[in-house]
Protein backbone atom coordinates (compact mmCIF):
# COMPACT_ATOMS: atom_id res chain seq x y z
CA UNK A 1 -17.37 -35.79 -28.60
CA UNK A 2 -15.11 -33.99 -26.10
CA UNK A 3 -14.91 -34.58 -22.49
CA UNK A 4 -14.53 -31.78 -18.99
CA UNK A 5 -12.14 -32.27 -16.71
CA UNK A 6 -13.38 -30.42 -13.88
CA UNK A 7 -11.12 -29.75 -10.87
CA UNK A 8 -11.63 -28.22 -7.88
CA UNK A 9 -10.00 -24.99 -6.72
CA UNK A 10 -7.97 -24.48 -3.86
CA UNK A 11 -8.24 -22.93 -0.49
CA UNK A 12 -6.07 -20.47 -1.78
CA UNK A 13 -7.10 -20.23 -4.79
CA UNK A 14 -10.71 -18.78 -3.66
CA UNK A 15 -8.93 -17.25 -1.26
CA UNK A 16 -7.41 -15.05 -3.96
CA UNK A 17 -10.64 -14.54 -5.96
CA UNK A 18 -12.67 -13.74 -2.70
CA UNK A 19 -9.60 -11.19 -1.67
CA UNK A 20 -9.60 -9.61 -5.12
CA UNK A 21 -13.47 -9.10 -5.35
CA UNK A 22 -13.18 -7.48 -1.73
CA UNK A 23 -10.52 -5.19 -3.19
CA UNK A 24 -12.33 -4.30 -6.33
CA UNK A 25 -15.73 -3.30 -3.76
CA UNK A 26 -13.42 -1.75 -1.33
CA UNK A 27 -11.72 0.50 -4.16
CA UNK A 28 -14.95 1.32 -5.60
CA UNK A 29 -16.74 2.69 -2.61
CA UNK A 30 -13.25 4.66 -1.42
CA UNK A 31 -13.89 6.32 -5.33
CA UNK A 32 -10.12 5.06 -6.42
CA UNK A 33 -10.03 3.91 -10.16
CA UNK A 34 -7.56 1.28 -10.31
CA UNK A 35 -6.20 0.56 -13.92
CA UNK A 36 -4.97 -2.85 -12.71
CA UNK A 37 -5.38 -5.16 -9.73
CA UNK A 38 -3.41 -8.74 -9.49
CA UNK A 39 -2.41 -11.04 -6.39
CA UNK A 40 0.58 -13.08 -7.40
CA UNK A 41 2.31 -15.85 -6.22
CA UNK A 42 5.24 -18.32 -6.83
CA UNK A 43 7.95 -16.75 -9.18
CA UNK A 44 10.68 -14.79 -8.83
CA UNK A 45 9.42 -11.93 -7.62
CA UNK A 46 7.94 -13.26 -4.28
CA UNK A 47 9.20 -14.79 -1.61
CA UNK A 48 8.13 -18.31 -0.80
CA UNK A 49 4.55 -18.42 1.06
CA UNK A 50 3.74 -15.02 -0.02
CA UNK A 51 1.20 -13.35 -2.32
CA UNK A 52 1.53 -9.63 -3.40
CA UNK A 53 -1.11 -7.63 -4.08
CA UNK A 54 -0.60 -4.78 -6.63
CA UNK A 55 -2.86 -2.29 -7.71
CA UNK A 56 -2.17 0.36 -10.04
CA UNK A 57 -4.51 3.37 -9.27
CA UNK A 58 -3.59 7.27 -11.02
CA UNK A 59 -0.37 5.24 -12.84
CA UNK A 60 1.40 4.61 -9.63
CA UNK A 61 1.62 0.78 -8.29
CA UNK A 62 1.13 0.00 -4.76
CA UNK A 63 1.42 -3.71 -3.25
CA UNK A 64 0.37 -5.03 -0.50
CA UNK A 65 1.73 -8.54 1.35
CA UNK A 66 -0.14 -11.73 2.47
CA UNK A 67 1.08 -14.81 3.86
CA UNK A 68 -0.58 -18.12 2.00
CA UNK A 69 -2.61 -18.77 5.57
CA UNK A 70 -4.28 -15.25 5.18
CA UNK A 71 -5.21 -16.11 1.38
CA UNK A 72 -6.65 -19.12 2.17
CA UNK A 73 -8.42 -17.69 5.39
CA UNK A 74 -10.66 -15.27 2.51
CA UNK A 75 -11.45 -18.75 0.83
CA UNK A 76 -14.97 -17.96 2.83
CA UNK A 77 -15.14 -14.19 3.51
CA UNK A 78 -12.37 -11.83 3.63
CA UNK A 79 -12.03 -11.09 7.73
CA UNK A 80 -9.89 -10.46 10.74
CA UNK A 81 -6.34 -9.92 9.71
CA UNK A 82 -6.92 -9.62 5.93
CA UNK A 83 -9.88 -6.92 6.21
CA UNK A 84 -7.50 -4.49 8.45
CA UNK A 85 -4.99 -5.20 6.46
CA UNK A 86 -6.57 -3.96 3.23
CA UNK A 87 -8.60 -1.46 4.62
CA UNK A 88 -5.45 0.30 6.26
CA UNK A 89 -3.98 0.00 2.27
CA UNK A 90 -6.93 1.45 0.72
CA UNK A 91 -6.96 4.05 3.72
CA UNK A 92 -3.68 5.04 2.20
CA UNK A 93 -3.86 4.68 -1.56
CA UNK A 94 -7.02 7.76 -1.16
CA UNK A 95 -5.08 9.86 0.61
């Protein structure tokens, strides 16, 4: 017999999984084919308190910044700040 260990996400956490989903729709109904979409965190390659969206559409990377409060805002519904914010990127990346 094994046993779960089930733990609880974070606000930021679902944050991030709300924010990607929203991408993924938004990207979809703009007709972009992305070949990869991430939102890291932590590391070297981001400042402290920041996540970086990247999203690889036609072989050429584009990344977008969020501050941990606007992740965790999305842990709900991506809104306000966050939904301008990545509807001004997608805006962009058709062009």
């Amino acid at each position: 017999m094994g046993f779960q260990v089930k733990m609880a996400l974070t606000s930021f956490e679902l944050g991030r999984l709300k924010l990607l989903a929203h991408v993924r729709e938004e990207l979809d109904r703009a007709g972009i084919e992305a070949q990869s979409i991430q939102c890291k965190s932590g590391g070297l390659q981001t400042p402290p308190g920041i996540a970086r969206l990247t999203i690889v559409a036609n072989a050429t990377p584009a990344t977008l910044d969020f501050t941990s409060t606007e992740i965790e805002e999305c842990e709900s519904i991506v809104a306000g700040e966050p939904w301008y914010k990545i509807a001004a990127f997608i805006a962009r990346l058709a062009r």
